[in-house]
PDB file of N, CA and C in Angstrom:
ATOM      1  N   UNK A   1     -24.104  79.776 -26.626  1.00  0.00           N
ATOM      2  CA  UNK A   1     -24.494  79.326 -27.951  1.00  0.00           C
ATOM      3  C   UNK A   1     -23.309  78.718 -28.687  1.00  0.00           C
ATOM      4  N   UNK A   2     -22.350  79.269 -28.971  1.00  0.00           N
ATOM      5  CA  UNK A   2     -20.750  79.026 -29.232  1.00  0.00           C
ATOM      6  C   UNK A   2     -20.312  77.707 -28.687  1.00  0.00           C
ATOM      7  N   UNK A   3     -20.706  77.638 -27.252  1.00  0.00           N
ATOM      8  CA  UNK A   3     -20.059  76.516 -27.001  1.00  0.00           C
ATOM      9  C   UNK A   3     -20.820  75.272 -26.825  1.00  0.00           C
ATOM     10  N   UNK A   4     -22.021  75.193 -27.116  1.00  0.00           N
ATOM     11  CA  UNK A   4     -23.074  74.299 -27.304  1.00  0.00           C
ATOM     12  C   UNK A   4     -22.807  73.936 -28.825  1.00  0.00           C
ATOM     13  N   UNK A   5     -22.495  74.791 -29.340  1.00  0.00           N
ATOM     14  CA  UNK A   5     -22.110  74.108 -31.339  1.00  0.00           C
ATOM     15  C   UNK A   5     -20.947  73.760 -30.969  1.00  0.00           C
ATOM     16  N   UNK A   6     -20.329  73.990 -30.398  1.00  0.00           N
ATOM     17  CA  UNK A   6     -18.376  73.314 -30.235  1.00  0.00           C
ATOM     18  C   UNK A   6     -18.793  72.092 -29.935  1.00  0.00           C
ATOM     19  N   UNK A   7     -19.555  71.748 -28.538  1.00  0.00           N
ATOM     20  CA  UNK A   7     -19.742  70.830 -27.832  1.00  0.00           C
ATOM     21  C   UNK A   7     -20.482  69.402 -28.333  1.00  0.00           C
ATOM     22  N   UNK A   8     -21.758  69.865 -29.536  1.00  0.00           N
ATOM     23  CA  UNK A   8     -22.674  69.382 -30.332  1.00  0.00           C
ATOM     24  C   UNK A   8     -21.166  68.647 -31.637  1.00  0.00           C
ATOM     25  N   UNK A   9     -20.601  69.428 -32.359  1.00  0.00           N
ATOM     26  CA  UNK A   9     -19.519  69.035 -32.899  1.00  0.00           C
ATOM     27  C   UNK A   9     -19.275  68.259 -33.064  1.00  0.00           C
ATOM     28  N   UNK A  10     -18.681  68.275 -31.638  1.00  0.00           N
ATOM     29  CA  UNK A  10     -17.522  66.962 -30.832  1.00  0.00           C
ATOM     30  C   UNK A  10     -17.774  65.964 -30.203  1.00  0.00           C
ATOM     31  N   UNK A  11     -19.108  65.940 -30.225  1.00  0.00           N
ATOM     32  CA  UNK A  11     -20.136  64.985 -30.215  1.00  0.00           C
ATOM     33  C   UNK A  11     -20.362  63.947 -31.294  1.00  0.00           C
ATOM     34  N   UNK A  12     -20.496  65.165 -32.407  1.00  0.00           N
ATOM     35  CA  UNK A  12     -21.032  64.442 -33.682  1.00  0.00           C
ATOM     36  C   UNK A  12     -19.776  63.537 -34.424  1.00  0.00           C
ATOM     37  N   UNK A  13     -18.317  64.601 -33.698  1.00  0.00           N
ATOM     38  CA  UNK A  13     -17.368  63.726 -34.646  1.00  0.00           C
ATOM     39  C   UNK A  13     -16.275  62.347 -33.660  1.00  0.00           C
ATOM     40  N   UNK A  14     -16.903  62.970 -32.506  1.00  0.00           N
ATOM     41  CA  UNK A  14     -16.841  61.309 -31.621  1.00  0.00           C
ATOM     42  C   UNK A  14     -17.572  60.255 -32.283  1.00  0.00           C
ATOM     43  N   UNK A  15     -18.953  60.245 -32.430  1.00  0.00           N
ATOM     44  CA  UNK A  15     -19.773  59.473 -32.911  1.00  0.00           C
ATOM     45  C   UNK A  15     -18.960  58.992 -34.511  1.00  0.00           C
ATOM     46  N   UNK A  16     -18.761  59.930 -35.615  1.00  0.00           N
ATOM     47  CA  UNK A  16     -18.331  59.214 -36.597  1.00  0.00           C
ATOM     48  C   UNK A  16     -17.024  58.414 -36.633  1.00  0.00           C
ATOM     49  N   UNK A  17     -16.180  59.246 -35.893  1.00  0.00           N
ATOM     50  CA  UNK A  17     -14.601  58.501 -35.533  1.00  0.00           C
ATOM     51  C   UNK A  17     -14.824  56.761 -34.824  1.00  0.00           C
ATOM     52  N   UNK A  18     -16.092  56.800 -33.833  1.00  0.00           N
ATOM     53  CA  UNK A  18     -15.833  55.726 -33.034  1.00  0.00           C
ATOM     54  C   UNK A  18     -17.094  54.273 -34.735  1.00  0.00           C
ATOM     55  N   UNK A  19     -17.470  55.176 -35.449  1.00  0.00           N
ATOM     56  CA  UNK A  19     -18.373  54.200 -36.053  1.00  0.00           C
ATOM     57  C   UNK A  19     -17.595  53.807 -37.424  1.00  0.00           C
ATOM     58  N   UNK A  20     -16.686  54.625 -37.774  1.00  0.00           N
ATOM     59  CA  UNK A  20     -15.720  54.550 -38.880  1.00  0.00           C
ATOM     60  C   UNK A  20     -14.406  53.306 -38.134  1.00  0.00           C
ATOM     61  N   UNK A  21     -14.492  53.208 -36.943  1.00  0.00           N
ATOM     62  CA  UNK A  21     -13.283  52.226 -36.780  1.00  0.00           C
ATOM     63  C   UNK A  21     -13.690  51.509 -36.101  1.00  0.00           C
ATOM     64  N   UNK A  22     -15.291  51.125 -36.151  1.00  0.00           N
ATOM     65  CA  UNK A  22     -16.074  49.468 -35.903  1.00  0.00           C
ATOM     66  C   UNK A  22     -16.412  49.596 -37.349  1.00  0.00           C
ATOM     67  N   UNK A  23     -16.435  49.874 -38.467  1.00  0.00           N
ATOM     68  CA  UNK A  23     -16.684  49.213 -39.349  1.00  0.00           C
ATOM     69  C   UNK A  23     -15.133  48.717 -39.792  1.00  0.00           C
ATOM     70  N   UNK A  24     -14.041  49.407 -39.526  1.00  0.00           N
ATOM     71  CA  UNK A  24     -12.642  48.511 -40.049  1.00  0.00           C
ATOM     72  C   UNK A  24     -12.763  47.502 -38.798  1.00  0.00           C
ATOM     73  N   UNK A  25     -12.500  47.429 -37.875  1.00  0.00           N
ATOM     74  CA  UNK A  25     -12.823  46.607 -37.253  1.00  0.00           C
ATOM     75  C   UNK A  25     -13.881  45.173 -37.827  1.00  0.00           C
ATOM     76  N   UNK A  26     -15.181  45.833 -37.611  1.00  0.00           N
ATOM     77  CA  UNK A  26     -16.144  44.729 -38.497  1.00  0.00           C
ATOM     78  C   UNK A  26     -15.623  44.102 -39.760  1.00  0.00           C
ATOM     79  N   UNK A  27     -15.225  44.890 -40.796  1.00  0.00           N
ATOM     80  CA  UNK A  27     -14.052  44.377 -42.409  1.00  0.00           C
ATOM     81  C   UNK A  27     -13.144  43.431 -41.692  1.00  0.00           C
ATOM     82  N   UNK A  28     -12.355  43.591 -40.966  1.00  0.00           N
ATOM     83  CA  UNK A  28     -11.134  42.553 -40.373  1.00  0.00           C
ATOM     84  C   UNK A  28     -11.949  41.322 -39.564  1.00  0.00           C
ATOM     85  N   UNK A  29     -13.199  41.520 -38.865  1.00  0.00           N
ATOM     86  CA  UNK A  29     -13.487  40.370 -38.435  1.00  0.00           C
ATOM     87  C   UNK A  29     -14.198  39.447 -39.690  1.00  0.00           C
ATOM     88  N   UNK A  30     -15.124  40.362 -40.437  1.00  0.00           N
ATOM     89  CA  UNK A  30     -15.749  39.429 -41.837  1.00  0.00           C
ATOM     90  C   UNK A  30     -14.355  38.325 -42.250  1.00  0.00           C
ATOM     91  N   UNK A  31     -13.212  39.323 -42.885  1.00  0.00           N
ATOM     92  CA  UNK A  31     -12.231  38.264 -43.610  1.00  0.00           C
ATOM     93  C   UNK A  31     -11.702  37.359 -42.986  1.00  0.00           C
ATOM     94  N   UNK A  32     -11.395  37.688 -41.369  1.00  0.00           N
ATOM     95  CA  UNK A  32     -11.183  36.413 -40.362  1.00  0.00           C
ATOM     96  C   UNK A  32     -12.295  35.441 -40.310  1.00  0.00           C
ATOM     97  N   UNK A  33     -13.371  35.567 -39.877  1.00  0.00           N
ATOM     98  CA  UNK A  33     -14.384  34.395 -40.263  1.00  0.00           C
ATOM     99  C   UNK A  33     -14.212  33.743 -41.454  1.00  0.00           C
ATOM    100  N   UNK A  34     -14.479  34.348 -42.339  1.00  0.00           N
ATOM    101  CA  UNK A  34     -14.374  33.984 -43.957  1.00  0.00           C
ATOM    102  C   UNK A  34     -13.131  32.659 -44.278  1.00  0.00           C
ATOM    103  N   UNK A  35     -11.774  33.166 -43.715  1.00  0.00           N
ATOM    104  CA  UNK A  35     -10.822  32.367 -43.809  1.00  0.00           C
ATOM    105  C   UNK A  35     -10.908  30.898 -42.896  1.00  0.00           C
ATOM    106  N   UNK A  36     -11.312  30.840 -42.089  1.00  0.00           N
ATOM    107  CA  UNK A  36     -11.604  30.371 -40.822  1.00  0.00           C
ATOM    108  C   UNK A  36     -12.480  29.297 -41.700  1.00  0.00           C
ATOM    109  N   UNK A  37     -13.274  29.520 -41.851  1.00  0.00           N
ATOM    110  CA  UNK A  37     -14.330  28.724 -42.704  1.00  0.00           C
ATOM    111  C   UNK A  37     -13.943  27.932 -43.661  1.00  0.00           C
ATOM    112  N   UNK A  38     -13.424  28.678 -44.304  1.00  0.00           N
ATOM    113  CA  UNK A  38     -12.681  27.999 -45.682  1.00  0.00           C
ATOM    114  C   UNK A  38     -12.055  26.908 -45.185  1.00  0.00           C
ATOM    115  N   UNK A  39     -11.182  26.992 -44.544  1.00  0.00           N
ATOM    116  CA  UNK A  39     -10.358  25.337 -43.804  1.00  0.00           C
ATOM    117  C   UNK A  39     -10.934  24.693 -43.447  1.00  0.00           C
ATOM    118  N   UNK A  40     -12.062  25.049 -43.003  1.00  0.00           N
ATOM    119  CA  UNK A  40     -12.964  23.726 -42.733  1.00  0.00           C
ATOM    120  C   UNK A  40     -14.163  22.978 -43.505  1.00  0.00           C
ATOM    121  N   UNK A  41     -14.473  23.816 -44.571  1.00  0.00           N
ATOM    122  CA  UNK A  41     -15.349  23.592 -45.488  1.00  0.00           C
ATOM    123  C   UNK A  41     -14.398  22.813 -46.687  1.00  0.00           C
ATOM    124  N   UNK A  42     -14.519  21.889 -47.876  1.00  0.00           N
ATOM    125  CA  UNK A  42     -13.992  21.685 -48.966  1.00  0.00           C
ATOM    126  C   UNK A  42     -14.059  22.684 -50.276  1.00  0.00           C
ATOM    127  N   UNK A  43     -13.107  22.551 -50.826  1.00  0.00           N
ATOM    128  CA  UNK A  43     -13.290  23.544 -52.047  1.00  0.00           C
ATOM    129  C   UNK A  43     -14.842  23.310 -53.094  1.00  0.00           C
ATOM    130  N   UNK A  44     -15.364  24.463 -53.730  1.00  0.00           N
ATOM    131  CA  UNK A  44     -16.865  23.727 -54.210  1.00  0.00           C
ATOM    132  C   UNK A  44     -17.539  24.138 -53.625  1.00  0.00           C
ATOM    133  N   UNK A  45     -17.944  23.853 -52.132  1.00  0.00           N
ATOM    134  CA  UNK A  45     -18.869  25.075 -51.383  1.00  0.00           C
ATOM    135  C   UNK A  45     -19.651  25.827 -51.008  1.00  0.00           C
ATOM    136  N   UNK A  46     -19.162  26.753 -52.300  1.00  0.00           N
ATOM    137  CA  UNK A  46     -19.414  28.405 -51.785  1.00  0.00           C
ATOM    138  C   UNK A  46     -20.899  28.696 -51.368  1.00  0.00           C
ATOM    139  N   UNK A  47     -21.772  28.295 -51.470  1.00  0.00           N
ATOM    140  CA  UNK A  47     -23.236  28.377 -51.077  1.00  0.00           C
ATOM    141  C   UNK A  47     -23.237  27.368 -49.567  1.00  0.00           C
ATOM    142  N   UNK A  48     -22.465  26.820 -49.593  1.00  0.00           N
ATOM    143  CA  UNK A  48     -22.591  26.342 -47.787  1.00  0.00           C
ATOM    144  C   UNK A  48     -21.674  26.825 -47.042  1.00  0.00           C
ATOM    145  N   UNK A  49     -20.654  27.194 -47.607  1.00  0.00           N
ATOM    146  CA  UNK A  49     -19.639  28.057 -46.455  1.00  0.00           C
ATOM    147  C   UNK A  49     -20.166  30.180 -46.531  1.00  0.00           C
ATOM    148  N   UNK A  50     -21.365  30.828 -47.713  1.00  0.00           N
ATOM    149  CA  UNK A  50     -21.735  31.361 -47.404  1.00  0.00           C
ATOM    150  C   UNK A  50     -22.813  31.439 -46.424  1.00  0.00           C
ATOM    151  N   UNK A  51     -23.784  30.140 -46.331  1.00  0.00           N
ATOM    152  CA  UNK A  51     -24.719  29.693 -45.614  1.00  0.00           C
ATOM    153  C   UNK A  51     -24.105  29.641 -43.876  1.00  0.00           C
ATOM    154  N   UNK A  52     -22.633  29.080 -43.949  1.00  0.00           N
ATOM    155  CA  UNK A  52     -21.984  28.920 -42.748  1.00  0.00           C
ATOM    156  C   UNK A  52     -21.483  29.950 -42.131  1.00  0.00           C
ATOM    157  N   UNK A  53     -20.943  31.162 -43.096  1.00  0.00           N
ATOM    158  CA  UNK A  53     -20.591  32.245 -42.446  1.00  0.00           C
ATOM    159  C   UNK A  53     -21.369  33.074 -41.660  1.00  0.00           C
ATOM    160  N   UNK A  54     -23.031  33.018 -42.555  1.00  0.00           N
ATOM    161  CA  UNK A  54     -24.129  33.957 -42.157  1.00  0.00           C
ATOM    162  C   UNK A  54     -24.349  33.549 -41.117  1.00  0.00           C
ATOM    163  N   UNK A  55     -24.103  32.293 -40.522  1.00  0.00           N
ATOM    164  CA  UNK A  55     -25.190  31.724 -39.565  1.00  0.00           C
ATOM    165  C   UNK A  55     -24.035  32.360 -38.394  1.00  0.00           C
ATOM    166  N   UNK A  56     -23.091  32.086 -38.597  1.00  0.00           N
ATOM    167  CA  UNK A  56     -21.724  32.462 -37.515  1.00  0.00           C
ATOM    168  C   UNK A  56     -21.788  34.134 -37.310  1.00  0.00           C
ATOM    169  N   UNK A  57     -21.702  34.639 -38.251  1.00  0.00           N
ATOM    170  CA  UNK A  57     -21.970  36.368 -38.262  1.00  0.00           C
ATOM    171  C   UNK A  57     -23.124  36.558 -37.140  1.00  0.00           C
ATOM    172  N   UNK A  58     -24.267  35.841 -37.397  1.00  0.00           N
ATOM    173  CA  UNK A  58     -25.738  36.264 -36.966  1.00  0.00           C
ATOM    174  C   UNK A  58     -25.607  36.184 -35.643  1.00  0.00           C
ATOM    175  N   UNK A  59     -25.087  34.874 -35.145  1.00  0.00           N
ATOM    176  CA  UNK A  59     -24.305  34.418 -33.903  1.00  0.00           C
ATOM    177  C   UNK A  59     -24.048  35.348 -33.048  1.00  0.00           C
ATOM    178  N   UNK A  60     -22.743  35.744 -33.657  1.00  0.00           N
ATOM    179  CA  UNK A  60     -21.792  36.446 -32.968  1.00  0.00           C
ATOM    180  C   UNK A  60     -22.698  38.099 -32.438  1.00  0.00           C
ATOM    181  N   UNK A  61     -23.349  38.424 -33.705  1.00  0.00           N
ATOM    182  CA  UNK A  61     -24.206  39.249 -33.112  1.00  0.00           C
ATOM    183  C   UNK A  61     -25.049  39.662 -31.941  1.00  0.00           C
ATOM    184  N   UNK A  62     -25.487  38.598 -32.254  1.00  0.00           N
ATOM    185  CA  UNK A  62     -26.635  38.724 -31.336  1.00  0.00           C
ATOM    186  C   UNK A  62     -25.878  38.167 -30.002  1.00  0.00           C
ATOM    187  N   UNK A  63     -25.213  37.697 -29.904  1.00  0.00           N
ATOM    188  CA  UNK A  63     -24.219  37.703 -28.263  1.00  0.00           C
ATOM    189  C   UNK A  63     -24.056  38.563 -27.721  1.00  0.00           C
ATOM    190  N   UNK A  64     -23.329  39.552 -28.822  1.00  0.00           N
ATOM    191  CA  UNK A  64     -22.557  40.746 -28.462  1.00  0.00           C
ATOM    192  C   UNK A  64     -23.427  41.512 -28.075  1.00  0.00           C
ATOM    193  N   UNK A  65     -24.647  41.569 -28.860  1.00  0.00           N
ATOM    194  CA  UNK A  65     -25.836  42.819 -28.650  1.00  0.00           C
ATOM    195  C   UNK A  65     -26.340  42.256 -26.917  1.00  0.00           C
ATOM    196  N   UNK A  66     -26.665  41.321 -26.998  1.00  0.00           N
ATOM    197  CA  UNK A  66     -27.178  40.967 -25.459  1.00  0.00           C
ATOM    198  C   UNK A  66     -26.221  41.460 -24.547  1.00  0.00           C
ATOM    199  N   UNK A  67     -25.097  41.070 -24.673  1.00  0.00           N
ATOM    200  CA  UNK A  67     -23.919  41.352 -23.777  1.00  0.00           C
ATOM    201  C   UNK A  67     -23.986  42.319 -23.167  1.00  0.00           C
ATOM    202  N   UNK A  68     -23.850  43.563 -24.167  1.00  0.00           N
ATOM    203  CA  UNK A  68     -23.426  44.778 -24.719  1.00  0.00           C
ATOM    204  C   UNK A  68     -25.113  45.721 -24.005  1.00  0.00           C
ATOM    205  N   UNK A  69     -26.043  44.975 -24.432  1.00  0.00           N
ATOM    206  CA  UNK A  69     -27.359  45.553 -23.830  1.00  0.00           C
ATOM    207  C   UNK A  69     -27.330  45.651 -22.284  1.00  0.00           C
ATOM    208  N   UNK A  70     -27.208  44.144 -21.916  1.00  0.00           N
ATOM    209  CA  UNK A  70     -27.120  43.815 -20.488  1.00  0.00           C
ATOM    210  C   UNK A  70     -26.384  44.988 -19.223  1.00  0.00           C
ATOM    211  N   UNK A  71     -25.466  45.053 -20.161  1.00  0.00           N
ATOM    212  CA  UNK A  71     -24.293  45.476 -19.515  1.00  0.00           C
ATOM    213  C   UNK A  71     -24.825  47.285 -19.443  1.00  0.00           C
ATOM    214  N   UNK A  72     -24.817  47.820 -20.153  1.00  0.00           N
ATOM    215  CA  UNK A  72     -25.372  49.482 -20.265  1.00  0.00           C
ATOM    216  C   UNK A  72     -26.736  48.999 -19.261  1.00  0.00           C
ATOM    217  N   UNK A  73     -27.803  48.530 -19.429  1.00  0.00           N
ATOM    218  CA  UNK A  73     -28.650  47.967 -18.238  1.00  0.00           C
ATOM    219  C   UNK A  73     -28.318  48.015 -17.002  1.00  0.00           C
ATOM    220  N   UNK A  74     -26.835  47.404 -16.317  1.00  0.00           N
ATOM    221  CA  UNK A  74     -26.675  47.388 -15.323  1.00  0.00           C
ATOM    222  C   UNK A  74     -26.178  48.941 -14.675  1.00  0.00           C
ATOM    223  N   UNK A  75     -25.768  49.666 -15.662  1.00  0.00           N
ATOM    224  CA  UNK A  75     -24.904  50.467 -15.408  1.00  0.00           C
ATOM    225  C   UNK A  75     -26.168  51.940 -15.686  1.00  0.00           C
ATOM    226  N   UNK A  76     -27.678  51.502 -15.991  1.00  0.00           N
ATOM    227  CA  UNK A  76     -28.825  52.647 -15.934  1.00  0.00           C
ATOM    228  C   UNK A  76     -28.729  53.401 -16.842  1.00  0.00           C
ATOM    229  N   UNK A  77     -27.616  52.800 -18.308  1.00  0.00           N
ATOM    230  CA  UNK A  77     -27.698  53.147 -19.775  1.00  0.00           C
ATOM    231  C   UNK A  77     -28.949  53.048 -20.663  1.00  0.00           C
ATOM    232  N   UNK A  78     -30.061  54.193 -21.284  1.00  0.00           N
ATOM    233  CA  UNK A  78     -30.762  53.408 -21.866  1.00  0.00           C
ATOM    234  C   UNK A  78     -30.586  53.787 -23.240  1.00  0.00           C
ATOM    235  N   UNK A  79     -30.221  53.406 -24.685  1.00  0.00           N
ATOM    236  CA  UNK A  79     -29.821  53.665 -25.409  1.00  0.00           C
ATOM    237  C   UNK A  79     -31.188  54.346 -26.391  1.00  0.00           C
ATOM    238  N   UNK A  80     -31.930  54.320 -25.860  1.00  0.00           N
ATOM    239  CA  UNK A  80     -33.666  54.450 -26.727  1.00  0.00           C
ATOM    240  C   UNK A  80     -33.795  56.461 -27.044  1.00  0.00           C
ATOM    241  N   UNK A  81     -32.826  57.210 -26.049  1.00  0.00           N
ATOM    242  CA  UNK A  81     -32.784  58.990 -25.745  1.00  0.00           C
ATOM    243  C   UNK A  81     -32.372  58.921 -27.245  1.00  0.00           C
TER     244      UNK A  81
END
């Protein structure tokens, strides 16, 4: 019992440690896009280089998720448990 709550734990605080440093992660990639954009857009803008970021964000997403799906797929991961 003891070591099923230890185990449950260290579980739970794997899970927050690894989701607390993809969201700094995620913060550092937003302001890199963001900047990125800006140089290529003119000053004035801001409703098409927000329009431009979303579309690039959405992008990048959905790559990664396929990727990222594919890949746990090959390996008989099913993330749905």
């Amino acid at each position: 019992m003891v070591n099923t709550v230890k185990v449950e734990t260290l579980k739970t605080l794997g899970k927050l440690i690894t989701t607390a440093f993809a969201l700094v992660a995620g913060l550092a990639w937003n302001s890199a896009i963001q900047a990125i954009i800006k140089q290529f857009l003119e000053q004035g803008s801001a409703v098409l280089s927000m329009v431009v970021y979303a579309i690039v964000v959405t992008i990048i997403a959905v790559i990664i998720t396929v990727f990222f799906g594919r890949a746990l797929g090959k390996l008989g991961i099913d993330l749905d448990d």
